[in-house]
C-alpha atoms as a PDB file:
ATOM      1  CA  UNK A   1       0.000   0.000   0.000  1.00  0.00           C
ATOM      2  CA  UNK A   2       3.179   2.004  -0.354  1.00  0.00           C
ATOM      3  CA  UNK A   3       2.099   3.912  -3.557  1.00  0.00           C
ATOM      4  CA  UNK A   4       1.258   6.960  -4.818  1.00  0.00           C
ATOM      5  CA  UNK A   5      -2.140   8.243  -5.030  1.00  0.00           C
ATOM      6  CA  UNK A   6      -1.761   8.438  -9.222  1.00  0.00           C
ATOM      7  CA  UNK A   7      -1.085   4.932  -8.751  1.00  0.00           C
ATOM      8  CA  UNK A   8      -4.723   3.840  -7.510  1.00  0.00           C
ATOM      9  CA  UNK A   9      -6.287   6.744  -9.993  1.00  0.00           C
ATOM     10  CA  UNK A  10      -5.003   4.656 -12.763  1.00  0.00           C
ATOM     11  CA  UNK A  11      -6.108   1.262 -12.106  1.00  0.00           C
ATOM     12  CA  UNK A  12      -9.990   2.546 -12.365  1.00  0.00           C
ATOM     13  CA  UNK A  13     -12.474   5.321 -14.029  1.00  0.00           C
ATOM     14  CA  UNK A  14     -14.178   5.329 -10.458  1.00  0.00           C
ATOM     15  CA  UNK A  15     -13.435   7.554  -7.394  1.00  0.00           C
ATOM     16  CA  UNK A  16     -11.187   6.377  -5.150  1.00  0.00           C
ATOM     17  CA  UNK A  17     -12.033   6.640  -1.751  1.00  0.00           C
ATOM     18  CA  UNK A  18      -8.864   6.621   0.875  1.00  0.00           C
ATOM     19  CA  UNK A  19      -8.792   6.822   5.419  1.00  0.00           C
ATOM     20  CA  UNK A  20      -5.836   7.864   6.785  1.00  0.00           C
ATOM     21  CA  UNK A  21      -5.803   6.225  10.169  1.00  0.00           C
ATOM     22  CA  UNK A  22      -3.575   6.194  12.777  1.00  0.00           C
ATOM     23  CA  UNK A  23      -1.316   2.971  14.181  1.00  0.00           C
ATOM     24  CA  UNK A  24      -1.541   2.615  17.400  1.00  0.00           C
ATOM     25  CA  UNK A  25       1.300  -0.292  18.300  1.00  0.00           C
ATOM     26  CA  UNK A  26       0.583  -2.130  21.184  1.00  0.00           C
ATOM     27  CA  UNK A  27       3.907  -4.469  22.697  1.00  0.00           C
ATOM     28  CA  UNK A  28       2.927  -7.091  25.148  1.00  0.00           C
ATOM     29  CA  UNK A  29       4.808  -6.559  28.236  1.00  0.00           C
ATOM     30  CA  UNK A  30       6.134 -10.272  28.696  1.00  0.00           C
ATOM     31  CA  UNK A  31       6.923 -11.553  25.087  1.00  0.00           C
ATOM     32  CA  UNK A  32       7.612  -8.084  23.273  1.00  0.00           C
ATOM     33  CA  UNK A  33       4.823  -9.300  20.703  1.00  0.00           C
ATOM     34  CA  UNK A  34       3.842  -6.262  18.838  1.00  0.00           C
ATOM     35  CA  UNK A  35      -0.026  -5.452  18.215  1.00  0.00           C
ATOM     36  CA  UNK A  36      -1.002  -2.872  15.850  1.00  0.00           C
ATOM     37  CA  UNK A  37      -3.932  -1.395  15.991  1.00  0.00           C
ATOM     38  CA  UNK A  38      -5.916   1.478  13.356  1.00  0.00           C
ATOM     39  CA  UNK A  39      -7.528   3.806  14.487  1.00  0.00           C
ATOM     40  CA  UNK A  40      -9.601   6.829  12.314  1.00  0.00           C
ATOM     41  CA  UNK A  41      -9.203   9.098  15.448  1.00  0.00           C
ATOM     42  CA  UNK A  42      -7.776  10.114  18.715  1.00  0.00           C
ATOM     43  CA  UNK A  43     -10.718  10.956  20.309  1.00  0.00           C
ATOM     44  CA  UNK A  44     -10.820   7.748  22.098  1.00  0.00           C
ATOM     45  CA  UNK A  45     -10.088   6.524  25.770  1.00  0.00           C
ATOM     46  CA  UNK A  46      -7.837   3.967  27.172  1.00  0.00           C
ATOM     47  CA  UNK A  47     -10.367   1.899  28.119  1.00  0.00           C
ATOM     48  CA  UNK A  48     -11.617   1.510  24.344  1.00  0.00           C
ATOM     49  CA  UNK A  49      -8.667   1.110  23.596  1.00  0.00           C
ATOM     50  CA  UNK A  50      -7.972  -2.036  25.597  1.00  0.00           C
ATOM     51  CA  UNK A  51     -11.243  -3.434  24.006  1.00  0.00           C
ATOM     52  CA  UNK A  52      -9.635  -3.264  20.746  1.00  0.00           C
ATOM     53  CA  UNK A  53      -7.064  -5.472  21.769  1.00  0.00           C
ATOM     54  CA  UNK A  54      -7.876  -9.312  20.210  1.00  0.00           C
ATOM     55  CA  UNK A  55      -5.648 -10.860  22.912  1.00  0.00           C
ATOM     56  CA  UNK A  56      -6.893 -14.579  24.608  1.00  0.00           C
ATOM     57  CA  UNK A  57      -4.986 -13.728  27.617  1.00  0.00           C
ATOM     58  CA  UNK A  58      -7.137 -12.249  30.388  1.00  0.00           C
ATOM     59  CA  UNK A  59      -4.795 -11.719  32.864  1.00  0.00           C
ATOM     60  CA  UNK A  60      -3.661  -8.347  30.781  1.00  0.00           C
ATOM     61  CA  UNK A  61      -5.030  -5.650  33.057  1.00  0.00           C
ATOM     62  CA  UNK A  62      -2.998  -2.640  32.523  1.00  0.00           C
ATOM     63  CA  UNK A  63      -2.110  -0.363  28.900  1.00  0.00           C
ATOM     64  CA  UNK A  64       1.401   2.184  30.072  1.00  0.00           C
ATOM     65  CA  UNK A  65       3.004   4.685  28.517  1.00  0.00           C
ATOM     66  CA  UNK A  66       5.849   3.268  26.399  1.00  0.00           C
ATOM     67  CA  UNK A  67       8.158   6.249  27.056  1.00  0.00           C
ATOM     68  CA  UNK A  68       7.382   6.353  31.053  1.00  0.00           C
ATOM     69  CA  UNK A  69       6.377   3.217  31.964  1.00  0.00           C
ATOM     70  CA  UNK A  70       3.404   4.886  33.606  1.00  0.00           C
ATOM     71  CA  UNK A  71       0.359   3.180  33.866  1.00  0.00           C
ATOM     72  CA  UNK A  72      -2.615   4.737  32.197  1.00  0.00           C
ATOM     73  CA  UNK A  73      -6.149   5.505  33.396  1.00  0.00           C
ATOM     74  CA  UNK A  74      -8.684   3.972  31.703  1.00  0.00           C
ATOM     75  CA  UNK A  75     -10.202   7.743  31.291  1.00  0.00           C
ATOM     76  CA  UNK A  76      -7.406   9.299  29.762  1.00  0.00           C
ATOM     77  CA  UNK A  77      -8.361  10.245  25.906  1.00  0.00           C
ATOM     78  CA  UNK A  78      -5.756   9.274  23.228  1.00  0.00           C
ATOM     79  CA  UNK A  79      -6.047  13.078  22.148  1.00  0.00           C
ATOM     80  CA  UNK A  80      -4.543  14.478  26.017  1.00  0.00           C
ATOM     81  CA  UNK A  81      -1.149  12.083  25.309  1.00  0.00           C
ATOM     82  CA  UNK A  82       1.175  12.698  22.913  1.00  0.00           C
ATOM     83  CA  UNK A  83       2.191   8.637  21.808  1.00  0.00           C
ATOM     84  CA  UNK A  84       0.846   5.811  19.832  1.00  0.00           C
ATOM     85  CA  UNK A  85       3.013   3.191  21.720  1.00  0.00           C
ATOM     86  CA  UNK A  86       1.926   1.189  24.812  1.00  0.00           C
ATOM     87  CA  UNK A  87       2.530  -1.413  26.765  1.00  0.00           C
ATOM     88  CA  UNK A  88      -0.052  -4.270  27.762  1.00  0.00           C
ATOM     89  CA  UNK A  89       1.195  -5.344  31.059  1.00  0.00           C
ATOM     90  CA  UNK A  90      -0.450  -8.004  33.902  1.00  0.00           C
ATOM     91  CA  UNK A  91      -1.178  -6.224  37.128  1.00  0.00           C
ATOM     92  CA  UNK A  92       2.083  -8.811  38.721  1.00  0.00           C
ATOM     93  CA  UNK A  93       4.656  -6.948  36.170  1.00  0.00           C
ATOM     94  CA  UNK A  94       3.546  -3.366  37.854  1.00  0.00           C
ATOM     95  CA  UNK A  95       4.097  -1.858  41.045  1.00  0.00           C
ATOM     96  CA  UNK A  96       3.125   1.082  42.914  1.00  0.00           C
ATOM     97  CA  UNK A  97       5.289   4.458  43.742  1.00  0.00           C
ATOM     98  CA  UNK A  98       4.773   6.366  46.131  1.00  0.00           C
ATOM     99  CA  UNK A  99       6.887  10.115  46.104  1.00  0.00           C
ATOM    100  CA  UNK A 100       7.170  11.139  50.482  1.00  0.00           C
ATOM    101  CA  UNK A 101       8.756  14.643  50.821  1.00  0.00           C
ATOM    102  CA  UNK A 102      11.156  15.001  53.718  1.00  0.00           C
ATOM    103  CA  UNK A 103      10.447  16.785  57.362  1.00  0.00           C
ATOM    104  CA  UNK A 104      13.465  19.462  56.664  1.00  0.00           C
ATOM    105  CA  UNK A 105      13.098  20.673  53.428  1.00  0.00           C
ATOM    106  CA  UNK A 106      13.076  24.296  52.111  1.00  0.00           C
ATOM    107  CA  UNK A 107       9.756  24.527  50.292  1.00  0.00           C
ATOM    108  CA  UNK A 108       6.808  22.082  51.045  1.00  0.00           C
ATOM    109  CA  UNK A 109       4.770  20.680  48.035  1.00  0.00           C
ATOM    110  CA  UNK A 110       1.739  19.299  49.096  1.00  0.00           C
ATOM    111  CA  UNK A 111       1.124  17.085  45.789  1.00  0.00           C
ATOM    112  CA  UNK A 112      -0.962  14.010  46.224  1.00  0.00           C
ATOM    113  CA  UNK A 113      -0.702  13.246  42.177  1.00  0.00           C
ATOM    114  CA  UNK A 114       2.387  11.933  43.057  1.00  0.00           C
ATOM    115  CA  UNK A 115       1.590   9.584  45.475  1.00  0.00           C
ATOM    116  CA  UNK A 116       0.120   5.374  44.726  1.00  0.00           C
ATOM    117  CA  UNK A 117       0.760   5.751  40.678  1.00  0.00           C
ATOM    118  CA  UNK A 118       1.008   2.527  39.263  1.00  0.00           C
ATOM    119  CA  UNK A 119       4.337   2.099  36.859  1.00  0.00           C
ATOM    120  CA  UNK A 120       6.040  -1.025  35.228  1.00  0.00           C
ATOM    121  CA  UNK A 121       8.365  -2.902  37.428  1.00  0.00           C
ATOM    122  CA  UNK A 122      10.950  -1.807  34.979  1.00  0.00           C
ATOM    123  CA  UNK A 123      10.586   1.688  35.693  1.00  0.00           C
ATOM    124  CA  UNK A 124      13.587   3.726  36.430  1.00  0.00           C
ATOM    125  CA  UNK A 125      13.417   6.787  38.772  1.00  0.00           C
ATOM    126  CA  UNK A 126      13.708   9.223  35.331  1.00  0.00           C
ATOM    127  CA  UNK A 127      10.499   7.467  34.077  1.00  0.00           C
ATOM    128  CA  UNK A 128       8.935   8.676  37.407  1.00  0.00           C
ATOM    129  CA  UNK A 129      10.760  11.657  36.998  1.00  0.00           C
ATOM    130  CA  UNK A 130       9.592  12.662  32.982  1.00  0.00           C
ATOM    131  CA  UNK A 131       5.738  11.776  34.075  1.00  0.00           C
ATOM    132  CA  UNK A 132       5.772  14.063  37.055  1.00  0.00           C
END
């Protein structure tokens, strides 16, 4: 499908109707087993996402960010995040991070984003660092 349009044009007197969709590739956490997936728009959430996913393995709970390793809300619109690669991930290759400030420092953030968020177990401290 790697042609040019001129190349479709020819091949028929009728109108040629073309989608441009966007791939959305999916890796499975465990096996690196790539999934891609078309979608028209962006305007979806995570959680319709996941349904897209033909997998026979129910045990995947979990799509993350392929650049954090954040796990993502099942809320979160494809059109508020700036990727089109994720990770499928089983809730036993996750864990959870928690960010405490200390007693003596210099300027108190009272953040609560930053505390329980779910990343995978391969997450470095500069993943948690780029996501908050």
């Amino acid at each position: 499908m790697e042609n040019p349009i001129s190349h479709y044009a020819s091949m028929t007197d009728k109108i040629v109707h073309f989608q441009i969709c966007i791939l959305i590739q999916i890796i499975e956490y465990d096996n690196q087993k790539e999934i891609p997936i078309p979608i028209s728009h962006r305007n979806i959430t995570i959680k319709e996402l996941f349904g897209m996913i033909e997998i026979n393995d129910t045990d995947y709970k979990y799509l993350a960010s392929y650049e954090t390793k954040f796990i993502l809300s099942n809320d979160i619109t494809l059109s508020t995040i700036n990727e089109t690669k994720f990770f499928l991930a089983k809730e036993n290759q996750t864990c959870v991070v928690s960010i405490q400030q200390a007693d003596d420092v210099l300027i108190a953030v009272d953040d609560e984003s930053m505390q329980n968020q779910r990343y995978l177990i391969n997450a470095t401290m500069n993943d948690v660092y780029k996501q908050n």
